[in-house]
Protein backbone atom coordinates (compact mmCIF):
# COMPACT_ATOMS: atom_id res chain seq x y z
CA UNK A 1 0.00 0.00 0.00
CA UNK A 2 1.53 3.24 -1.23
CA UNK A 3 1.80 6.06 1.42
CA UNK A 4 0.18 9.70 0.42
CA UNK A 5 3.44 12.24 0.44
CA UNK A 6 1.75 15.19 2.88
CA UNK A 7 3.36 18.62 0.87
CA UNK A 8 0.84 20.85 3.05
CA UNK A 9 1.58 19.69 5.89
CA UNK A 10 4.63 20.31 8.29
CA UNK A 11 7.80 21.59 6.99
CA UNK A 12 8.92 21.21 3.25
CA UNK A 13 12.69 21.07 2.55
CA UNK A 14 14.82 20.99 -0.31
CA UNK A 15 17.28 18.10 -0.29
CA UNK A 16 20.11 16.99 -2.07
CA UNK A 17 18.92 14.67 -4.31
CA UNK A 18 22.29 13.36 -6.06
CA UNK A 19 23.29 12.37 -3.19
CA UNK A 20 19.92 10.06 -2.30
CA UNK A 21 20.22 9.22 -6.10
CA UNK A 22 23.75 7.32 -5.23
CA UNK A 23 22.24 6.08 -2.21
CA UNK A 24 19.71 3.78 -3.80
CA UNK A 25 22.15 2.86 -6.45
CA UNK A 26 24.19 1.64 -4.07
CA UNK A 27 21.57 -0.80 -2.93
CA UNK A 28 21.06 -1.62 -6.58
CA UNK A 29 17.62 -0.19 -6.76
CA UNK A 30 16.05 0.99 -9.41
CA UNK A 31 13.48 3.84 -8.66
CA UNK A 32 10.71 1.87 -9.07
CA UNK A 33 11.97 -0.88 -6.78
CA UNK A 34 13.01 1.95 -4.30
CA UNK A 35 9.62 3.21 -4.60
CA UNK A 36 8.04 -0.17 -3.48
CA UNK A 37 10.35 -0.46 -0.62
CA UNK A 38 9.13 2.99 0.47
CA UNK A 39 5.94 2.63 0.31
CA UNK A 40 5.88 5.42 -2.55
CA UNK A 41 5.88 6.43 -5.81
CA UNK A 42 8.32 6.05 -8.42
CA UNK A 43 7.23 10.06 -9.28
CA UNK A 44 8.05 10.93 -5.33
CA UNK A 45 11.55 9.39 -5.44
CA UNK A 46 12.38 10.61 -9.21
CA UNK A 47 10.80 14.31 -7.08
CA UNK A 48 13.41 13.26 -4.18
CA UNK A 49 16.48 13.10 -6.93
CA UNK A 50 15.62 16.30 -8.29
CA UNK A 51 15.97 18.01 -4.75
CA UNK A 52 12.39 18.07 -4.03
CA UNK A 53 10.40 20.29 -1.99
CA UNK A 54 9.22 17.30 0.21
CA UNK A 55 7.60 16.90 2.99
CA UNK A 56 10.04 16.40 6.35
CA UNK A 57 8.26 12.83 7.04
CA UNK A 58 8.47 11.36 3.54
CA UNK A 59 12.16 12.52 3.21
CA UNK A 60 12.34 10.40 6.67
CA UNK A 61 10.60 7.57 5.66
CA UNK A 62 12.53 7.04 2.25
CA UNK A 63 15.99 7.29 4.11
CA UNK A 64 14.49 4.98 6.75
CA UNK A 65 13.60 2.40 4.04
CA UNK A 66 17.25 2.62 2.50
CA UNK A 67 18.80 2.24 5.75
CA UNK A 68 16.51 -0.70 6.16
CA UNK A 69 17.56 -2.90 3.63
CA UNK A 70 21.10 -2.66 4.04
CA UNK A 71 22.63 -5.36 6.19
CA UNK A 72 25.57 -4.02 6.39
CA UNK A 73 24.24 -1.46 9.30
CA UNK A 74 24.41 1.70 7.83
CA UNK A 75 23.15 4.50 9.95
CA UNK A 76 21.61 7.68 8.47
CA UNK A 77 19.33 10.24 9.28
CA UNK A 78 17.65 12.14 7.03
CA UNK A 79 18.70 15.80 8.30
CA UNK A 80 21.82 14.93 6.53
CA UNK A 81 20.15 14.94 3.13
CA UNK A 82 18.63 18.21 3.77
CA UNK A 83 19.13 21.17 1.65
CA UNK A 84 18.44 24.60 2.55
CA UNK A 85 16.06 26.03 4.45
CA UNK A 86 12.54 24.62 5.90
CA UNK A 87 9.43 26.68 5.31
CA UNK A 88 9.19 27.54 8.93
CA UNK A 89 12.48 28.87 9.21
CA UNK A 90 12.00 31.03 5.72
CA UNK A 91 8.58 32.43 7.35
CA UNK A 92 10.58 32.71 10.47
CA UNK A 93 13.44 34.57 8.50
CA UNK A 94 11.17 37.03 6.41
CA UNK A 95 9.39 37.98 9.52
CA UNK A 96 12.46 38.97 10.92
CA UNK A 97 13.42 41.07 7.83
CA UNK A 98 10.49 43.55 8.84
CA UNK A 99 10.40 43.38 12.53
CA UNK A 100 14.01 43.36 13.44
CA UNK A 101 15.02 46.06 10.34
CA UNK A 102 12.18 48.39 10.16
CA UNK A 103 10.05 48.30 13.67
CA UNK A 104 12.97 47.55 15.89
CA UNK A 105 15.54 49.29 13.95
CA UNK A 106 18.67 47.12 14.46
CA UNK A 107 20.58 47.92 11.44
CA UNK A 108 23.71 45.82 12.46
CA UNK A 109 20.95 43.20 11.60
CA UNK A 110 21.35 43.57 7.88
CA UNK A 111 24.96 41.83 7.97
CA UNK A 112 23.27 38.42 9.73
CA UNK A 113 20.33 38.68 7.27
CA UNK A 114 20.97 39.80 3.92
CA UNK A 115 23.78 37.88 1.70
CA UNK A 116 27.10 40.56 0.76
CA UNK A 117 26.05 39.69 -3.00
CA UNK A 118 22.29 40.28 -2.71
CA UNK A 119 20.34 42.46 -4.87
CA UNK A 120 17.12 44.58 -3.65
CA UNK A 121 14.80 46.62 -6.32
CA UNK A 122 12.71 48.92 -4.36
CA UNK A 123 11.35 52.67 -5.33
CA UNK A 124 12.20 51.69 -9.30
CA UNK A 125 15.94 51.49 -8.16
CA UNK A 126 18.27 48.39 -7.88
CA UNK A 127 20.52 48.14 -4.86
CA UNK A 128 23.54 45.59 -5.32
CA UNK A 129 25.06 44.81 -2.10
CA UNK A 130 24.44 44.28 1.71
CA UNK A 131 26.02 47.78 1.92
CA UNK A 132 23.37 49.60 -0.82
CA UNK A 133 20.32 47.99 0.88
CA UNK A 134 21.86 49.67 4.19
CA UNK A 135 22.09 52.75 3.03
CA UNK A 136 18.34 52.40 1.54
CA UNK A 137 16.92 51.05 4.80
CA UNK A 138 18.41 53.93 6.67
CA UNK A 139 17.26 56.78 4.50
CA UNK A 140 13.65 54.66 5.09
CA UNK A 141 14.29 54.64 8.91
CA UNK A 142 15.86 58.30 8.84
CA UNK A 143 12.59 59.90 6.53
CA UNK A 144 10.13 58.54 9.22
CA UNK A 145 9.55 58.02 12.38
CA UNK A 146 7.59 56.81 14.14
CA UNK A 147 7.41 53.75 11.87
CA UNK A 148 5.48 50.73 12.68
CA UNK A 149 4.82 47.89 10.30
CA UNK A 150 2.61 45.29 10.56
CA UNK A 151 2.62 41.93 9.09
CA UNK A 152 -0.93 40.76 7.30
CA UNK A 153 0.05 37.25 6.02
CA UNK A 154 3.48 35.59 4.61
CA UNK A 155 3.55 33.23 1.78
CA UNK A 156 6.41 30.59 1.90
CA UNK A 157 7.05 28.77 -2.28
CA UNK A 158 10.20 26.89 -2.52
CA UNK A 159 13.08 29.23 -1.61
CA UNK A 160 11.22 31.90 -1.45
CA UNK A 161 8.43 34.19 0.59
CA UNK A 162 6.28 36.80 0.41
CA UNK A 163 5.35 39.14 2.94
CA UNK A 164 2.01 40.93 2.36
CA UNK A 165 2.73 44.14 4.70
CA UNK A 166 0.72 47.44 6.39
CA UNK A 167 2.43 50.25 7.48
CA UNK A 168 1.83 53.51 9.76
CA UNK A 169 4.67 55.68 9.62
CA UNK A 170 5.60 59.40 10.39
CA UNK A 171 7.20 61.68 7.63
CA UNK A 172 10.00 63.64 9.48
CA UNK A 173 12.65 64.30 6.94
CA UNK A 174 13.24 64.56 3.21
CA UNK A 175 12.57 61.53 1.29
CA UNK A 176 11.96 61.27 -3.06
CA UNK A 177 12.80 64.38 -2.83
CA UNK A 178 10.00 65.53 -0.75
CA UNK A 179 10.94 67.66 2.53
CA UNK A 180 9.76 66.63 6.25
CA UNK A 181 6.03 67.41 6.01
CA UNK A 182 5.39 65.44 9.61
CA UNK A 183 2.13 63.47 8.30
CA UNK A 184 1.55 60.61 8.95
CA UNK A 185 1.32 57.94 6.01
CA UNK A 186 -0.18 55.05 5.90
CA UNK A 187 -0.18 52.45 2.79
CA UNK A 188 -0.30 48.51 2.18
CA UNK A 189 2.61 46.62 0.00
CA UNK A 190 4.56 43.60 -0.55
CA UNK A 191 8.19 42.18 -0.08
CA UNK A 192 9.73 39.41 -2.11
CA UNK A 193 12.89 37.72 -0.85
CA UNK A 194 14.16 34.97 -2.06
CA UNK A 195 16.92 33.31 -0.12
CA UNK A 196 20.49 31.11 0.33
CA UNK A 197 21.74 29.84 3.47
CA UNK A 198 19.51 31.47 5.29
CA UNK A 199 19.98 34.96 4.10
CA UNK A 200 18.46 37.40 1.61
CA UNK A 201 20.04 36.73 -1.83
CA UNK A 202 17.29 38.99 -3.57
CA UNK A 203 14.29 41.15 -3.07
CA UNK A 204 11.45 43.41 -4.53
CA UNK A 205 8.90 45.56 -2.24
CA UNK A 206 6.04 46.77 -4.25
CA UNK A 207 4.25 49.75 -2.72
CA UNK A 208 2.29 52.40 -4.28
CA UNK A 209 4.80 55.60 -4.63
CA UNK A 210 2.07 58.00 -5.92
CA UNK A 211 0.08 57.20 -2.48
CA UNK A 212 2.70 58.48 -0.67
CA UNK A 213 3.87 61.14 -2.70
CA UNK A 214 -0.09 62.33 -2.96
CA UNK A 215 -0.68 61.86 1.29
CA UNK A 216 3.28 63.99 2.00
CA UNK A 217 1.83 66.62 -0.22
CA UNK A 218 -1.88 67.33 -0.73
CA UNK A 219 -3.04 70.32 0.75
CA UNK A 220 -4.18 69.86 4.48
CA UNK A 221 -7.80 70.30 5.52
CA UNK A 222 -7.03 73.80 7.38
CA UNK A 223 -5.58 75.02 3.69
CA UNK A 224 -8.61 74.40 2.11
């Protein structure tokens, strides 16, 4: 009787698949007789070989299987076919991106989450480097403040998340070229971020500039 591979629930992982791929050869299985063993299908081990996403529990019953059948005692687990990162520590990650950056304001944060190499495009600008997305996060943090941002739901796909966003912040100094106004401006928006070794390795927000622009410089009620 075939098991059902559970993709919704618990933790997905990527996981290095050549190296499961020389594990059943060297039990002389082919994938369809690895497959049987399993208590899968030949689809979920060819998925496996290809470096999945699987669910935690099938990558753990496959290895178990292998280990299983070879009387020689070999002794595996299967964290040490696991690639990347899981989906809770992604949603885990991206959360921290907004709360740790932006509403606690710990900078020095950037080095431990954000790859040297990675790439942000924010505002209709690119930003190469751990060093340019800095510099953009502090002209954010300098512009306004107060600035507190709250998170409405986070989307985890693969190796990458979305982070569907709301924020209430406090205009205080120049920013687009706009001086300090001190209104308060409020808009909804998205962040990207796809990620390596647990760290940034590229990004988008999507936010509605004209909203802004429009709230920082229509004329107030008393002008009217």
């Amino acid at each position: 009787m075939q098991r059902q591979s559970t993709s919704s629930n618990g933790d997905s992982v990527f996981v290095d698949g050549l190296q499961l791929r020389e594990l059943r050869r060297s039990l002389r299985w082919t994938q369809e007789q690895a497959a049987e063993e399993a208590g899968y299908t030949d689809r979920l081990i060819r998925k496996l070989e290809r470096g999945g996403p699987v669910n935690v529990q099938t990558l753990k019953d496959v290895v178990e299987a292998y280990v299983a059948s070879n009387a020689g005692g070999m002794s595996l687990a299967a964290e040490t076919f696991i690639r990347g990162q899981t989906r809770s520590m992604m949603e885990s990650l991206a959360r921290q991106w907004l709360e740790r950056i932006f509403n606690k304001r710990e900078i020095e944060a950037i080095n431990e989450l954000v790859a040297p190499n990675a790439m942000l495009l924010a505002e209709g600008a690119t930003h190469v480097g751990s060093d340019a997305i800095r510099v953009r996060v502090q002209t954010i943090l300098k512009a306004f403040n107060p600035l507190k941002m709250t998170i409405e739901k986070v989307l985890v796909d693969g190796d990458s998340t979305v982070v569907y966003w709301m924020v209430k912040k406090k205009h205080i100094a120049e920013f687009l070229g706009i001086p300090a106004t001190n209104r308060w401006v409020k808009l909804h928006g998205s962040s990207h971020a796809r990620f390596e070794n647990n760290q940034i390795i590229e990004a988008r927000d999507h936010w509605d500039i004209h909203d802004v622009i429009q709230q920082q410089t229509r004329p107030s009620e008393a002008a009217r």
